[in-house]
N, C-alpha and C. Protein backbone atom coordinates (compact mmCIF):
# COMPACT_ATOMS: atom_id res chain seq x y z
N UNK A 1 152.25 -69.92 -40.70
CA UNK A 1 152.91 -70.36 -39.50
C UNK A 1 151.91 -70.83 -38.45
N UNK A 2 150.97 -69.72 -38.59
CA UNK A 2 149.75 -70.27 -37.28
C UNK A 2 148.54 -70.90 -38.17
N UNK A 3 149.18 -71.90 -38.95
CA UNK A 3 147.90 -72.91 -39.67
C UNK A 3 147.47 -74.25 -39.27
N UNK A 4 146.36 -74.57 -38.83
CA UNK A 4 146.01 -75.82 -38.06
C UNK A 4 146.96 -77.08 -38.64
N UNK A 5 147.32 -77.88 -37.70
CA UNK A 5 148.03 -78.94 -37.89
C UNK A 5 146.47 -79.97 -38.14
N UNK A 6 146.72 -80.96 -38.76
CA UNK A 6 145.79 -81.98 -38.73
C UNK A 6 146.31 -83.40 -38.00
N UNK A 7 145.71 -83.82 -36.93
CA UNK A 7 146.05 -84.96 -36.07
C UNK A 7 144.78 -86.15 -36.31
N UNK A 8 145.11 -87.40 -37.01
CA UNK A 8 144.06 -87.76 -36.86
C UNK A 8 142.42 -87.11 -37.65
N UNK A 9 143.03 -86.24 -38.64
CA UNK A 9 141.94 -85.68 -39.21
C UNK A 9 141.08 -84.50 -38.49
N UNK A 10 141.67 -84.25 -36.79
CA UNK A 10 140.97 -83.31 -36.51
C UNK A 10 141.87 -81.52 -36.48
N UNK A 11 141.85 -80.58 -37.01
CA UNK A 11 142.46 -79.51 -37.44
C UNK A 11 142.31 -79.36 -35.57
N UNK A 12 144.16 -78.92 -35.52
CA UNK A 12 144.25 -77.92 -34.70
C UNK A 12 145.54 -76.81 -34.45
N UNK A 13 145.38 -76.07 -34.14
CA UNK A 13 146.10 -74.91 -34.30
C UNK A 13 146.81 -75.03 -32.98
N UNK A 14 148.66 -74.07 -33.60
CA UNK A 14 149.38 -74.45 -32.34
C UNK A 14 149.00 -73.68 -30.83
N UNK A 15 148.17 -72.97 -31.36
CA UNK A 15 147.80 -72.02 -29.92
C UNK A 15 146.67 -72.98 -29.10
N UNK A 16 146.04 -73.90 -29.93
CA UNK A 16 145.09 -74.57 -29.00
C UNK A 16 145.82 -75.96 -28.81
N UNK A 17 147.20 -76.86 -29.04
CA UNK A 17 148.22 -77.62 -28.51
C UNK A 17 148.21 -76.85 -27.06
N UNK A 18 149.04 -76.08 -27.17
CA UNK A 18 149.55 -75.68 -26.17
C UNK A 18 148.73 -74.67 -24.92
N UNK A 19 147.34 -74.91 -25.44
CA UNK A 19 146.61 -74.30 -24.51
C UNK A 19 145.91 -75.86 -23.79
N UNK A 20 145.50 -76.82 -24.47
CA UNK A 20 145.62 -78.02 -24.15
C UNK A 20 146.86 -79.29 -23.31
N UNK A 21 147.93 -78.47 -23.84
CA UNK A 21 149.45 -79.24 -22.89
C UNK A 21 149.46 -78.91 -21.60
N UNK A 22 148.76 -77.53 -21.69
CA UNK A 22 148.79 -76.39 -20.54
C UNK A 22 147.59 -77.24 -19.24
N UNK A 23 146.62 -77.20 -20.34
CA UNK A 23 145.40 -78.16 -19.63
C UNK A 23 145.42 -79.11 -18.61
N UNK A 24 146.53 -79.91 -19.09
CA UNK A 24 146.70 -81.27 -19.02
C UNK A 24 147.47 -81.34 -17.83
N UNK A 25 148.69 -79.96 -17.76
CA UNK A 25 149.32 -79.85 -16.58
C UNK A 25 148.61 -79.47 -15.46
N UNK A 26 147.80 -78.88 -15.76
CA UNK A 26 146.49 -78.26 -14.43
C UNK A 26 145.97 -79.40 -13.91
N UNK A 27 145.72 -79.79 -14.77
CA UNK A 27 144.92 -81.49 -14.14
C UNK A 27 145.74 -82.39 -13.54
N UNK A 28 146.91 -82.24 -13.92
CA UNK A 28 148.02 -83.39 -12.78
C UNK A 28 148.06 -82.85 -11.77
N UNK A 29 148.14 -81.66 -11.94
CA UNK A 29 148.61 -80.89 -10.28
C UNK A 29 147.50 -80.56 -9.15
N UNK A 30 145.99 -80.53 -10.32
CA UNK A 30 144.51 -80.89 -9.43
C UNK A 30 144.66 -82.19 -8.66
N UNK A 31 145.59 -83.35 -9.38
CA UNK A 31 145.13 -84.47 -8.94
C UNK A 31 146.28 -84.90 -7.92
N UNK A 32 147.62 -84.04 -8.03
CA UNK A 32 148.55 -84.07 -7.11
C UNK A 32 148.16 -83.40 -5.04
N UNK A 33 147.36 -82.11 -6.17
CA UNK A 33 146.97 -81.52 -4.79
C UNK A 33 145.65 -81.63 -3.99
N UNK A 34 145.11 -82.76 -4.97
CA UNK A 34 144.10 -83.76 -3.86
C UNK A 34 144.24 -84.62 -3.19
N UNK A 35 146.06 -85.22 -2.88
CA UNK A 35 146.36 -85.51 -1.29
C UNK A 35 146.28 -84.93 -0.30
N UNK A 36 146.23 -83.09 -0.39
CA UNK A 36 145.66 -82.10 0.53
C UNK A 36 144.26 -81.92 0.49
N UNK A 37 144.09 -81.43 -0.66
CA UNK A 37 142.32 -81.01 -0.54
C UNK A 37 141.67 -82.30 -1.63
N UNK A 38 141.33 -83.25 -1.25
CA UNK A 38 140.59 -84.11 -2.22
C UNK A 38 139.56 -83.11 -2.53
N UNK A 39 138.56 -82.27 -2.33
CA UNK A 39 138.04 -81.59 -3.74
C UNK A 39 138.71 -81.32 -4.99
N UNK A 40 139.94 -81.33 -5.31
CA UNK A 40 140.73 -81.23 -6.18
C UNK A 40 140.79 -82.33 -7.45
N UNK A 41 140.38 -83.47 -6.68
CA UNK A 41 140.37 -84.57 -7.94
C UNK A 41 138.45 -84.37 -8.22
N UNK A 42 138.11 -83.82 -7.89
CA UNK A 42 136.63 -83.43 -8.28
C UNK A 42 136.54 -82.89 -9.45
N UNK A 43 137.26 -81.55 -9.14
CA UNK A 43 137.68 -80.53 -10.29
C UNK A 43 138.07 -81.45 -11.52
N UNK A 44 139.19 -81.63 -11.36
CA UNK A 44 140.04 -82.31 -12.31
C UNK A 44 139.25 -83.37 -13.37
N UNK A 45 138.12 -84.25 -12.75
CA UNK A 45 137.61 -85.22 -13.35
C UNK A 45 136.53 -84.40 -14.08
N UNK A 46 135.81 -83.61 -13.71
CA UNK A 46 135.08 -82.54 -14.41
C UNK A 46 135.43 -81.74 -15.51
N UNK A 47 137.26 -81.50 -15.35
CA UNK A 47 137.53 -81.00 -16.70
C UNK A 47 138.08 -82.11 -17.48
N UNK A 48 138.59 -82.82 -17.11
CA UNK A 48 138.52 -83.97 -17.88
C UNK A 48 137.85 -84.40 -18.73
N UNK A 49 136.41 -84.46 -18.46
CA UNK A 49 135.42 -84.72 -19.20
C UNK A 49 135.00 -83.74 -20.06
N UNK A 50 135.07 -82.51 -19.50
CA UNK A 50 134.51 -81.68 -20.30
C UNK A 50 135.23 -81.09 -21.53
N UNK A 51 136.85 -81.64 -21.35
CA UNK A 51 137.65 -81.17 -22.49
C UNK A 51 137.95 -82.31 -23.07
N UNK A 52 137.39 -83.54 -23.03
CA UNK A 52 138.07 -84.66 -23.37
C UNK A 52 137.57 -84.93 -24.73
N UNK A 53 136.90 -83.86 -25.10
CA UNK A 53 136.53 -83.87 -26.81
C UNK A 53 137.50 -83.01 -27.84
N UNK A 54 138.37 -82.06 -26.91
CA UNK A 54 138.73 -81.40 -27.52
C UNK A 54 140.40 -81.74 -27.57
N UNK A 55 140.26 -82.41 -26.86
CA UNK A 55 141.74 -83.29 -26.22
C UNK A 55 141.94 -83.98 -27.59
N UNK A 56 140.92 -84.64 -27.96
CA UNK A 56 140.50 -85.84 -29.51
C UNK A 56 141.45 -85.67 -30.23
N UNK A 57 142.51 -86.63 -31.21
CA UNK A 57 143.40 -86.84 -31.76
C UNK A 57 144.72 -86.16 -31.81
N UNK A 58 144.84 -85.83 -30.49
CA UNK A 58 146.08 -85.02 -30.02
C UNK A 58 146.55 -86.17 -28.86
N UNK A 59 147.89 -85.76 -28.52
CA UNK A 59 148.94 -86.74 -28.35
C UNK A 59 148.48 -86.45 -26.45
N UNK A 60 147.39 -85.07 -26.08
CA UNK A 60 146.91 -85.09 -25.00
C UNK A 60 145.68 -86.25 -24.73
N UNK A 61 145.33 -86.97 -25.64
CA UNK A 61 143.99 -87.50 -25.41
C UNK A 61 144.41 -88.44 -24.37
N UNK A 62 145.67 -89.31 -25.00
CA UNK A 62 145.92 -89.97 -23.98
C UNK A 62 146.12 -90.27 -22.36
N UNK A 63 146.75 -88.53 -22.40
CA UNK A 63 147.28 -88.33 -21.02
C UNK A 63 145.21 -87.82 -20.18
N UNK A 64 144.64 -87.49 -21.21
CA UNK A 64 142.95 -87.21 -20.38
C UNK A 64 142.59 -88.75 -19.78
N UNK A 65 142.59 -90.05 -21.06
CA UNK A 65 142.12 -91.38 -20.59
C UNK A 65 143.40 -91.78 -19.67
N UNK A 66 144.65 -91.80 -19.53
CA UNK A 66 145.20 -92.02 -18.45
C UNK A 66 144.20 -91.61 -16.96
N UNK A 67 144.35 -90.08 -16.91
CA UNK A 67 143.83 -89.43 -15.52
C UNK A 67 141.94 -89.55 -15.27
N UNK A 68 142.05 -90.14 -15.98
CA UNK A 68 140.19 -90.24 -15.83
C UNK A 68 140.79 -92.04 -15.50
N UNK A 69 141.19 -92.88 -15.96
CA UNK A 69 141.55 -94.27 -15.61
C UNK A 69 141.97 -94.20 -14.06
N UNK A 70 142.73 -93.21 -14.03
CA UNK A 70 143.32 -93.48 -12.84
C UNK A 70 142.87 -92.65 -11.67
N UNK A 71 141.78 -91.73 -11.50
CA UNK A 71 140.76 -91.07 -10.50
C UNK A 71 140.10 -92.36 -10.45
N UNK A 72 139.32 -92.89 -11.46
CA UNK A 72 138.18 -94.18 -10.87
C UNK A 72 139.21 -95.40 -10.25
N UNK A 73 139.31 -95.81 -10.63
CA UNK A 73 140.63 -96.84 -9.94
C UNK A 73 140.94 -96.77 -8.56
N UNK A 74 141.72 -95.51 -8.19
CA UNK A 74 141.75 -94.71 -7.29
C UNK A 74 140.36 -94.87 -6.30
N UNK A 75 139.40 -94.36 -6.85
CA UNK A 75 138.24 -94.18 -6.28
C UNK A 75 138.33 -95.37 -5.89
N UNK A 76 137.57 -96.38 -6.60
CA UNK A 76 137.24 -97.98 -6.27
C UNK A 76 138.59 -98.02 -5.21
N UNK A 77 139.17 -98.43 -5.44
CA UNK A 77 140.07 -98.97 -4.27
C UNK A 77 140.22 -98.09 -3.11
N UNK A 78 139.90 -96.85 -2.85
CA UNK A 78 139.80 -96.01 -1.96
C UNK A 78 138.88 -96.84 -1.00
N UNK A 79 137.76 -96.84 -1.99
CA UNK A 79 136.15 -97.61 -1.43
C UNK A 79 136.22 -98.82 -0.59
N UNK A 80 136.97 -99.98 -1.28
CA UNK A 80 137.23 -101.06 -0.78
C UNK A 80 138.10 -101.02 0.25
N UNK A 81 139.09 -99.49 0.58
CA UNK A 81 140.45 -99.67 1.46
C UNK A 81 139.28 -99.42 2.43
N UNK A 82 138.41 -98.60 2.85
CA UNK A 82 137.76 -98.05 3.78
C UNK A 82 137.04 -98.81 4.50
N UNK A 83 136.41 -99.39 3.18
CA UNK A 83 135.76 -100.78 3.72
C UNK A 83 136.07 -102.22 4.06
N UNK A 84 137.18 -102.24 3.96
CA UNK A 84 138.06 -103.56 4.72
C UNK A 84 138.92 -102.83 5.47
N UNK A 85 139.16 -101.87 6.05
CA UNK A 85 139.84 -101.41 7.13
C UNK A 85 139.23 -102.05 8.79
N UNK A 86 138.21 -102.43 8.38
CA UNK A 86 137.90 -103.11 9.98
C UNK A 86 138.30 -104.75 10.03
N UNK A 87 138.69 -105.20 9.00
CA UNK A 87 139.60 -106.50 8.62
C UNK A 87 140.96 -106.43 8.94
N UNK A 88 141.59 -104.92 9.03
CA UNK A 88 142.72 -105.03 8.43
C UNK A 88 143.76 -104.98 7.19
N UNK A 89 142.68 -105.26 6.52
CA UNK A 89 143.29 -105.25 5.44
C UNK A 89 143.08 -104.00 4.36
N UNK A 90 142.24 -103.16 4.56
CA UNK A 90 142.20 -101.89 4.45
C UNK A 90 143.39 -101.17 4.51
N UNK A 91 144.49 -101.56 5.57
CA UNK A 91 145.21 -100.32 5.63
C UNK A 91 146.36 -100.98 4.55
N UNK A 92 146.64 -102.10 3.96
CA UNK A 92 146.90 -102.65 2.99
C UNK A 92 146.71 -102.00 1.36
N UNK A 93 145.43 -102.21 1.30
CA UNK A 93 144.72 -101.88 0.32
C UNK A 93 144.82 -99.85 -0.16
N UNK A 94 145.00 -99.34 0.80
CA UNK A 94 144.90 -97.96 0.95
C UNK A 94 146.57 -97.75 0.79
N UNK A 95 147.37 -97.92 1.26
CA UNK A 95 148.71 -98.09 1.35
C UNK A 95 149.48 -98.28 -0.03
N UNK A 96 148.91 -99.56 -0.58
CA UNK A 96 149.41 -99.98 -2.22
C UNK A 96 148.62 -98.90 -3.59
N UNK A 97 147.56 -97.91 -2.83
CA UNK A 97 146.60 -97.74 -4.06
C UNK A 97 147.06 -96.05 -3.91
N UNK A 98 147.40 -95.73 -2.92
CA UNK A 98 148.56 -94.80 -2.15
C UNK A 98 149.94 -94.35 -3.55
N UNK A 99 150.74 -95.74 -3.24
CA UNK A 99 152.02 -95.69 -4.02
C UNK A 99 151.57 -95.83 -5.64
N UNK A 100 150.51 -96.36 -5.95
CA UNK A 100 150.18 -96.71 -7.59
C UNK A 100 149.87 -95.26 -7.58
N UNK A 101 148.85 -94.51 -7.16
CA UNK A 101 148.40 -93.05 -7.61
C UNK A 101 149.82 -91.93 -7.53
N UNK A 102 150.93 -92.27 -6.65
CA UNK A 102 151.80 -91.59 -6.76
C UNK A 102 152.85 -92.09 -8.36
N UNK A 103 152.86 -93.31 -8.15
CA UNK A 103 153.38 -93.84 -9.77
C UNK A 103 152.74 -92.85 -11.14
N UNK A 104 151.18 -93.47 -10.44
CA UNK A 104 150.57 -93.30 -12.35
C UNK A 104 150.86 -91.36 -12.38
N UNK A 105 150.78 -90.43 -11.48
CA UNK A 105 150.90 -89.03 -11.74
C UNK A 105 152.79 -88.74 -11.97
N UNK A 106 153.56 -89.49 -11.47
CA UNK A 106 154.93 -88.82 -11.95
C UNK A 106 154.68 -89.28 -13.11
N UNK A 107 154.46 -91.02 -13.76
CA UNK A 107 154.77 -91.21 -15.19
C UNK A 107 153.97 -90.36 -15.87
N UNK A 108 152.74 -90.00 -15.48
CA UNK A 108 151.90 -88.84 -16.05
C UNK A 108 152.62 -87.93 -16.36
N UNK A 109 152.98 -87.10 -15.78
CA UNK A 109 153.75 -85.85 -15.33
C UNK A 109 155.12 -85.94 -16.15
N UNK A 110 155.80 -86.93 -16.14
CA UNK A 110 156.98 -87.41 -17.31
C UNK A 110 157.15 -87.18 -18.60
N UNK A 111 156.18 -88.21 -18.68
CA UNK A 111 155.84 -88.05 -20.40
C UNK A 111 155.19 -87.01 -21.02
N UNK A 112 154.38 -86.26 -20.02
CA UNK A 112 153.89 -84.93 -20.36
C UNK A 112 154.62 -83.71 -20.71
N UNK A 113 156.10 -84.20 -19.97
CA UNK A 113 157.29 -83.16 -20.09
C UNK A 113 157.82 -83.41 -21.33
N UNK A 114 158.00 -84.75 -21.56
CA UNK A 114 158.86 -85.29 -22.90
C UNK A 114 157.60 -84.97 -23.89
N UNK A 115 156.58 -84.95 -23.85
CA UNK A 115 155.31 -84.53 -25.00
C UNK A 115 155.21 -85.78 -25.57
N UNK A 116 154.93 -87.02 -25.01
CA UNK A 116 155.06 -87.81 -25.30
C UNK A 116 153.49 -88.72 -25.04
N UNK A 117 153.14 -88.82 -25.74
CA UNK A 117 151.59 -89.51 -25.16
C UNK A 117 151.76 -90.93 -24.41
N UNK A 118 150.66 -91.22 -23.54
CA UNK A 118 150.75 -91.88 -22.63
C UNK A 118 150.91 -93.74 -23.21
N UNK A 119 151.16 -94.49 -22.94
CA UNK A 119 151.27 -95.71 -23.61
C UNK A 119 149.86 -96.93 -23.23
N UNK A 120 149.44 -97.23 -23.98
CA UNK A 120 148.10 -97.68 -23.76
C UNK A 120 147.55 -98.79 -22.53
């Protein structure tokens, strides 16, 4: 019953799925609750990386390259909102990159419920 599933050729067992699904939810909610404390998407990108080997041919890998796609993204356009804010157009730029980071974490957060890996 508790015998590694094989995904992709890499063996894993259901206790490390679901210690990984588990993962994955920590990290949305790191990256949810770095509209309060941005140290939070710090965290998050750190475990990201650091589990993103173990994430490997599980239906989580996706949802890791989603949230690592979408912290840098994030970032960059953070960068550029800050820095064209004396244009004006900053508060533009910050505003739209605002509503996309709230997008990409519910569909995150969605499909994570349905166990559904992220779509490329």
């Amino acid at each position: 019953m508790n015998e590694p599933q094989t995904i992709d050729g890499i063996a894993k067992t259901p206790e490390q799925l679901a210690s990984l699904r588990q993962l994955t939810l920590v990290i949305y909610i790191l990256y949810a609750l770095s509209w309060l404390v941005g140290i939070t998407a710090i965290v998050a990108i750190i475990i990201n990386y650091v589990k993103r080997e173990d994430a490997a041919g599980t239906i989580y890998a996706s949802h890791f390259t989603w949230q690592i796609r979408t912290f840098w993204w994030v970032l960059l356009a953070c960068v550029i909102g800050t820095l064209t804010l004396v244009i004006g157009a900053g508060f533009v730029i910050l505003f739209v990159t605002a509503i996309w980071s709230i997008y990409r974490l519910v569909k995150g957060g969605l499909y994570w419920n349905d166990r559904k890996p992220m779509p490329h």
